[in-house]
N, C-alpha and C. Protein backbone atom coordinates (compact mmCIF):
# COMPACT_ATOMS: atom_id res chain seq x y z
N UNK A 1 -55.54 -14.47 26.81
CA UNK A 1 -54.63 -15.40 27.45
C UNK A 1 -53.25 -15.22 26.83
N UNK A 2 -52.49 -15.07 27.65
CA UNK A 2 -50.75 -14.77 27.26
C UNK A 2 -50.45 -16.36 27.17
N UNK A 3 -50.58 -16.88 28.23
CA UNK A 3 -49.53 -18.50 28.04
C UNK A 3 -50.37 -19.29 27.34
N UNK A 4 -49.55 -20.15 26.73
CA UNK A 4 -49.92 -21.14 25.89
C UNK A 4 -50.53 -22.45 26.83
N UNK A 5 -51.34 -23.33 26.82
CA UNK A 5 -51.48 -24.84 27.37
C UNK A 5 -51.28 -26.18 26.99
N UNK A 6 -51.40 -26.68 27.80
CA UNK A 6 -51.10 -27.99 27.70
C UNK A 6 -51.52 -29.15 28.33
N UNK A 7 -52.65 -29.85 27.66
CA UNK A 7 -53.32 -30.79 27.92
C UNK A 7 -53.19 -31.97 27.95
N UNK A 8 -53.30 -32.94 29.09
CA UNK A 8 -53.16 -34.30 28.52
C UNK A 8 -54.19 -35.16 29.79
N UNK A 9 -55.21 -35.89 29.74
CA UNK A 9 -56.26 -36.44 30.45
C UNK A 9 -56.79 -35.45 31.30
N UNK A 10 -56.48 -35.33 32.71
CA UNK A 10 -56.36 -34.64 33.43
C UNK A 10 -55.61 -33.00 34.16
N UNK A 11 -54.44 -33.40 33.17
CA UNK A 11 -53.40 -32.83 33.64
C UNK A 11 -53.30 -31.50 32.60
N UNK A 12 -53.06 -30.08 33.44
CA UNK A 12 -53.00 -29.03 32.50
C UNK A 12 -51.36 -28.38 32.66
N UNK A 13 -51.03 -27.74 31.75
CA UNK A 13 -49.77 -26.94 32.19
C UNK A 13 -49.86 -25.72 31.50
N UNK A 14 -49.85 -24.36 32.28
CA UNK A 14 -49.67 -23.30 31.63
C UNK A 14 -48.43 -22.82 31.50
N UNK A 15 -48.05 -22.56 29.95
CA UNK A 15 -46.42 -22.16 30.70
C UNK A 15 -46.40 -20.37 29.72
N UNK A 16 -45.27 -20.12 29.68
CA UNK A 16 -45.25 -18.73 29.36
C UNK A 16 -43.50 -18.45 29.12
N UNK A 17 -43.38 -18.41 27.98
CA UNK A 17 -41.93 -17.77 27.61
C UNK A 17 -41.44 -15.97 27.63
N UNK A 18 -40.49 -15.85 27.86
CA UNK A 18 -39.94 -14.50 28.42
C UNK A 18 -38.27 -14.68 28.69
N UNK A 19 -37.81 -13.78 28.23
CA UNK A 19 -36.75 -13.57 28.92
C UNK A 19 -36.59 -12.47 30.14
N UNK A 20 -37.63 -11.90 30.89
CA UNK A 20 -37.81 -11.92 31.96
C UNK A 20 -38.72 -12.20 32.60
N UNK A 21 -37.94 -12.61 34.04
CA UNK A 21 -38.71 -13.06 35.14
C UNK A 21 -40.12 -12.54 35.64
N UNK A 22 -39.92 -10.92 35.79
CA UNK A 22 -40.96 -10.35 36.56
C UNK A 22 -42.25 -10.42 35.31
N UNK A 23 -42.22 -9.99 34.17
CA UNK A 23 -42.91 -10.87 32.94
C UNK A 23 -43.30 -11.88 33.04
N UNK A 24 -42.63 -12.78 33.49
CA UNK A 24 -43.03 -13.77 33.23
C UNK A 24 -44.12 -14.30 34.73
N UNK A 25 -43.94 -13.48 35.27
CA UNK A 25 -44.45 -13.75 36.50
C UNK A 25 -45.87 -13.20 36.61
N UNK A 26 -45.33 -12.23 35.79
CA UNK A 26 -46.90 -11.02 35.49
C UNK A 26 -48.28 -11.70 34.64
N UNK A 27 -47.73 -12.27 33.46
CA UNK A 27 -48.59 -12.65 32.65
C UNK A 27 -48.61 -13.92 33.04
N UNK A 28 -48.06 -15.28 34.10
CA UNK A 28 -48.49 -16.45 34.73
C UNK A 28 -49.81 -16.32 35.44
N UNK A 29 -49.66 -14.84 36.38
CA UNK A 29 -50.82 -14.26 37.27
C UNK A 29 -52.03 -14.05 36.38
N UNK A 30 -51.57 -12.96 35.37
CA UNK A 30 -52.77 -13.07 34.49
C UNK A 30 -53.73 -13.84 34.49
N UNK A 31 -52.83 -14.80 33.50
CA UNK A 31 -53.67 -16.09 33.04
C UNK A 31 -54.10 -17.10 34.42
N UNK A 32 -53.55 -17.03 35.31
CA UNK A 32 -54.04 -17.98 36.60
C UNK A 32 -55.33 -17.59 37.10
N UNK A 33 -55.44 -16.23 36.87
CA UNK A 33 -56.95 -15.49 37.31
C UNK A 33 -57.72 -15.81 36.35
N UNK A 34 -57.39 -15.49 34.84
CA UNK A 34 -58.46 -15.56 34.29
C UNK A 34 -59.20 -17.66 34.17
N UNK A 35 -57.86 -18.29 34.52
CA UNK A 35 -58.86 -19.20 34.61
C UNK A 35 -59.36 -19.37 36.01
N UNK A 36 -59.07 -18.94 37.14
CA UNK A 36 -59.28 -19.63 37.95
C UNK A 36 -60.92 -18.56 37.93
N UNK A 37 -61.17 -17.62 37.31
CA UNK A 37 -62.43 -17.20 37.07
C UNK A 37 -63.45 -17.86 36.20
N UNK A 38 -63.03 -18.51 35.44
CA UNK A 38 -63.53 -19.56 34.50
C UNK A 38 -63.99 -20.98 34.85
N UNK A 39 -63.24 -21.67 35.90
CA UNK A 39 -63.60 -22.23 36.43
C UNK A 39 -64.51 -21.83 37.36
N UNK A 40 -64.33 -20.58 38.06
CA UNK A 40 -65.57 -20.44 39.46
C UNK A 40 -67.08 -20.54 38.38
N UNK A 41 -67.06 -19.77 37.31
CA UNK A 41 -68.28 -19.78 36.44
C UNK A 41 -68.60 -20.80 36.06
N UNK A 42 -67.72 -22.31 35.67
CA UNK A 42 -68.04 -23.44 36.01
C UNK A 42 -68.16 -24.02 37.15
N UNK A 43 -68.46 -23.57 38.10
CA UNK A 43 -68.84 -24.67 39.34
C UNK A 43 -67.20 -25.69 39.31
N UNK A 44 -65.96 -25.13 38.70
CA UNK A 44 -64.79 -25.91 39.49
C UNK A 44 -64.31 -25.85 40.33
N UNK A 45 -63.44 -25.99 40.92
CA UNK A 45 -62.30 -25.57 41.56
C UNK A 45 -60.49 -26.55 40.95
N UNK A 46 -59.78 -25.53 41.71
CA UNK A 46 -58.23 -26.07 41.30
C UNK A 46 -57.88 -26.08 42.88
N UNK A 47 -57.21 -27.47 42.57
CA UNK A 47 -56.26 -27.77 44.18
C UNK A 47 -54.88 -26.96 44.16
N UNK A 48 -55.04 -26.21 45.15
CA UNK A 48 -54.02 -25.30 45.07
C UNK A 48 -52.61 -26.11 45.60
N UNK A 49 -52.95 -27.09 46.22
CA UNK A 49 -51.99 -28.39 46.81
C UNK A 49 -51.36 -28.85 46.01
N UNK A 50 -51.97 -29.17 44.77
CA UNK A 50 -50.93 -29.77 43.85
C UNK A 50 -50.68 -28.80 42.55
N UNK A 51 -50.78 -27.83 42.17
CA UNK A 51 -50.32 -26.89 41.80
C UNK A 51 -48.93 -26.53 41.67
N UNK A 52 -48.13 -26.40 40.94
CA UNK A 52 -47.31 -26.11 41.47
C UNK A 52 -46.59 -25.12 40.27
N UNK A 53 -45.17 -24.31 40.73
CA UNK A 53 -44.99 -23.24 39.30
C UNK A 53 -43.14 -23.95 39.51
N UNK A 54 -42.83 -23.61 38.03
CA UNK A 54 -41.52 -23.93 37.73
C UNK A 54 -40.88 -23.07 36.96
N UNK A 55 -39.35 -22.91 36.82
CA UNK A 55 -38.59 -22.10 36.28
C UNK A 55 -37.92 -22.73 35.42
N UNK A 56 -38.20 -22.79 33.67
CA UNK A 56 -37.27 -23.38 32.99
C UNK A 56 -35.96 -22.25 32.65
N UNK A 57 -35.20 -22.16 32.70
CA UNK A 57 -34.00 -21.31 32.55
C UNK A 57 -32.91 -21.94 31.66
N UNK A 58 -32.23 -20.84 30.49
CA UNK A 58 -31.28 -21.23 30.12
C UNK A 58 -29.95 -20.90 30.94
N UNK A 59 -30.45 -20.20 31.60
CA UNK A 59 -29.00 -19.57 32.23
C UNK A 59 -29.66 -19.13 33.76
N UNK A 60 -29.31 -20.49 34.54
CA UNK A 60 -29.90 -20.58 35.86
C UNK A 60 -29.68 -19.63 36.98
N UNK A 61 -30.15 -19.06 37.53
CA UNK A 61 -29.29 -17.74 38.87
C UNK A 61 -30.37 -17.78 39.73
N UNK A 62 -29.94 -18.90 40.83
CA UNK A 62 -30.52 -18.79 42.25
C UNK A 62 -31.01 -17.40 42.27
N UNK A 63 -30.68 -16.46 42.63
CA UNK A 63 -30.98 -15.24 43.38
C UNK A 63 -32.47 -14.61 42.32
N UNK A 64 -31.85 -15.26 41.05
CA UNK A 64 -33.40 -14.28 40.23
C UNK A 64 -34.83 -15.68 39.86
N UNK A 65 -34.72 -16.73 40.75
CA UNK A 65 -35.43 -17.83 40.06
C UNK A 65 -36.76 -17.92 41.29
N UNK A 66 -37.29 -16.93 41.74
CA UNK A 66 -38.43 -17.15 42.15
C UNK A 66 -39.35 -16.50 41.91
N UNK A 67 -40.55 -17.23 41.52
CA UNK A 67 -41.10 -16.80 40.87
C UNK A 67 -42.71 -16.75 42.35
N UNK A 68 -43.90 -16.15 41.75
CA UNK A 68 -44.98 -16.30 42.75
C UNK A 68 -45.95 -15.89 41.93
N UNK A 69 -46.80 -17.05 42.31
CA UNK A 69 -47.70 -17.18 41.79
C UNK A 69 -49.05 -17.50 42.57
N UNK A 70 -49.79 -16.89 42.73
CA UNK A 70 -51.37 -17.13 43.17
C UNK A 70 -52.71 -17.48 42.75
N UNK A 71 -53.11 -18.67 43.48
CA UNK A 71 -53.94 -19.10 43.04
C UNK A 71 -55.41 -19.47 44.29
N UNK A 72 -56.42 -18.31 44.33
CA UNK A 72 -57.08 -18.19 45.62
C UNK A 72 -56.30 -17.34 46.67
N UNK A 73 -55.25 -16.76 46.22
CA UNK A 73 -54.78 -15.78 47.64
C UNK A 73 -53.66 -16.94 48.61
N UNK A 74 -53.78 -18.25 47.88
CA UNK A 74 -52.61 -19.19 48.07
C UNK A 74 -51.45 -18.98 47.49
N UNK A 75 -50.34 -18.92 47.77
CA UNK A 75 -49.19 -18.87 46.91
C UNK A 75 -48.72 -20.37 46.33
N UNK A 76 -48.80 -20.70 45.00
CA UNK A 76 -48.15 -21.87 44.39
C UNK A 76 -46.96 -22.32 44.62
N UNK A 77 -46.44 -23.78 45.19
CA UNK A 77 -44.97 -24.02 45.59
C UNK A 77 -44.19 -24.28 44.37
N UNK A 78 -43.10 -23.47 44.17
CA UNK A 78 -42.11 -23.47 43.45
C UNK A 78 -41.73 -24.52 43.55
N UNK A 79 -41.09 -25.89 42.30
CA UNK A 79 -40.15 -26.86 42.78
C UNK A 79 -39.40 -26.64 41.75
N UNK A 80 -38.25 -27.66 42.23
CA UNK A 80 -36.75 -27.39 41.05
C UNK A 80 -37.31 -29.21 40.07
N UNK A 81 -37.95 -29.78 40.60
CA UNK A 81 -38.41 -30.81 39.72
C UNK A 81 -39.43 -31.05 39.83
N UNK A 82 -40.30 -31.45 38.50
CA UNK A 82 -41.31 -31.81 38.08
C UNK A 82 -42.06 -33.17 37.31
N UNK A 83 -42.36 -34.09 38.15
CA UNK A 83 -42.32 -35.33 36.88
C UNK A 83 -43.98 -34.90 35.94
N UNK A 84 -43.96 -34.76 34.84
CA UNK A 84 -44.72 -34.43 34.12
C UNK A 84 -44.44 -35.65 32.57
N UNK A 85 -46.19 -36.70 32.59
CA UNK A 85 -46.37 -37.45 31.83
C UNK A 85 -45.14 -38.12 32.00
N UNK A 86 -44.38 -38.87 33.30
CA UNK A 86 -43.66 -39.64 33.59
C UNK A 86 -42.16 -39.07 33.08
N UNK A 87 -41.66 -38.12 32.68
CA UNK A 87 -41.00 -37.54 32.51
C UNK A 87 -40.43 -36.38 33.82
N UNK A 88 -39.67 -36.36 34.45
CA UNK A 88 -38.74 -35.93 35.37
C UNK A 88 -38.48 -34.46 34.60
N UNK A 89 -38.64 -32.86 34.73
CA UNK A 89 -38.01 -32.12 34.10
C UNK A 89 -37.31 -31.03 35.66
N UNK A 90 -36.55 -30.47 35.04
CA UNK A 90 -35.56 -29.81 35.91
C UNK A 90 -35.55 -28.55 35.33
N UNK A 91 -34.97 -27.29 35.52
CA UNK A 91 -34.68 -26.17 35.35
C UNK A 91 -33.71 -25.93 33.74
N UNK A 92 -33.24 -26.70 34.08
CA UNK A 92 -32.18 -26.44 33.09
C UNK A 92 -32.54 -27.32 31.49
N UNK A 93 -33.63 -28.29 31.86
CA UNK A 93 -33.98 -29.26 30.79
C UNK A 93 -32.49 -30.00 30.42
N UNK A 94 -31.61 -30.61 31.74
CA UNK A 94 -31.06 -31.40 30.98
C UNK A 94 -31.02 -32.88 31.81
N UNK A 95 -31.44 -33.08 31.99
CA UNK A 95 -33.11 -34.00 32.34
C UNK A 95 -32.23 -34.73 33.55
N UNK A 96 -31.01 -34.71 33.99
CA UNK A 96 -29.88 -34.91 34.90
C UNK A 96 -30.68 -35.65 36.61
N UNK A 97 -31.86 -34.86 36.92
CA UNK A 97 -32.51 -35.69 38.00
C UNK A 97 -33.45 -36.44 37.22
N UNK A 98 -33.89 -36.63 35.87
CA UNK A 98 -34.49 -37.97 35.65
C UNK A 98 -33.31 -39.26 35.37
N UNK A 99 -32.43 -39.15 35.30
CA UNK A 99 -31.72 -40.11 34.64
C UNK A 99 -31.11 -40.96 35.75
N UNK A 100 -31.02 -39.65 36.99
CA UNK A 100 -30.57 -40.01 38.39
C UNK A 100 -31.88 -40.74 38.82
N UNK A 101 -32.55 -40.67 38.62
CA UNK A 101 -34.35 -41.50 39.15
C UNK A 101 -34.25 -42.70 38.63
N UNK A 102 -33.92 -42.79 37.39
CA UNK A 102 -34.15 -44.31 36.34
C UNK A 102 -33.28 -44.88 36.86
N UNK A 103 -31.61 -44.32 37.01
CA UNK A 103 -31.00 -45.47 37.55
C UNK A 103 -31.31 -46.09 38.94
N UNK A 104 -31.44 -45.26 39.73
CA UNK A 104 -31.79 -45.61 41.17
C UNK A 104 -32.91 -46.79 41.36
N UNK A 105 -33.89 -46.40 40.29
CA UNK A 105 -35.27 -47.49 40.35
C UNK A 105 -34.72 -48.56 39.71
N UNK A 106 -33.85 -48.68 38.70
CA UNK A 106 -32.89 -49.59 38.04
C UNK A 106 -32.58 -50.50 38.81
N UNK A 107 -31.60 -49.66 39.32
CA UNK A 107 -30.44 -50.59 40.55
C UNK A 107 -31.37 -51.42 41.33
N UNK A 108 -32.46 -51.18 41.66
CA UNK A 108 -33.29 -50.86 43.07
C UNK A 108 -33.86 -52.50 42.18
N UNK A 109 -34.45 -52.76 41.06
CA UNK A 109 -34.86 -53.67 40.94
C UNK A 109 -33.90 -54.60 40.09
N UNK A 110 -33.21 -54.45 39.67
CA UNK A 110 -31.76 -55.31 39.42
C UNK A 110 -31.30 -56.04 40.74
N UNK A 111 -31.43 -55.33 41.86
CA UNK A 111 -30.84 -56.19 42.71
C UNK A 111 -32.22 -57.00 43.54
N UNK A 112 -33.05 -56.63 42.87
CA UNK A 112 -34.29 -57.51 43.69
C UNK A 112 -34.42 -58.79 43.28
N UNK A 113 -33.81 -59.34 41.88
CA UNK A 113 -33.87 -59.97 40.96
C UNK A 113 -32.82 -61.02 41.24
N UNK A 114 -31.70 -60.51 41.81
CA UNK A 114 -29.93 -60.82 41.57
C UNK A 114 -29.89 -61.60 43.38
């Protein structure tokens, strides 16, 4: 296994550092097979529905940020946000659409109150 994990109740995250993409894309595949073989030998399965793959980047460039990933011959949906353990993360980790979330739910019940 190349990527490292990350466990918490239910919830897994494989992630994989690189400073390149196609790397990083290579050894995501890897490891997506070898578990999703691990699971078939357990009698699991993974919802390929909620699945999903992300690009943390220090130095963001539309044109090189897609990544693909398969899981069952499904392709995994890329998103630019992720709420993970109630935490909002973004590409860039500077957490800019969670903070935009808190206030909004903020406002949203400040004025329910007012």
């Amino acid at each position: 296994m190349n990527s490292k994990i990350a466990m918490y109740a239910d919830d897994t995250v494989i992630y994989y550092e690189s400073d390149s993409i196609i790397e990083t894309e290579r050894m995501l595949q890897e490891d997506m097979n070898l578990i999703l073989n691990w699971m078939n030998v357990n009698c699991l399965s993974l919802n390929a529905s909620k699945s999903k793959t992300m690009l943390l980047m220090r130095n963001h460039n539309e044109r090189e940020s897609i990544i693909n990933v398969y899981a069952n011959n499904v392709l995994l949906e890329q998103v630019q946000n992720y709420k993970y353990l109630g935490l909002y993360l973004d590409p860039k980790l500077n957490f800019d659409f969670h903070k935009e979330r808190l206030c909004s739910n903020s406002k949203k019940k400040l004025s329910s109150i007012c």
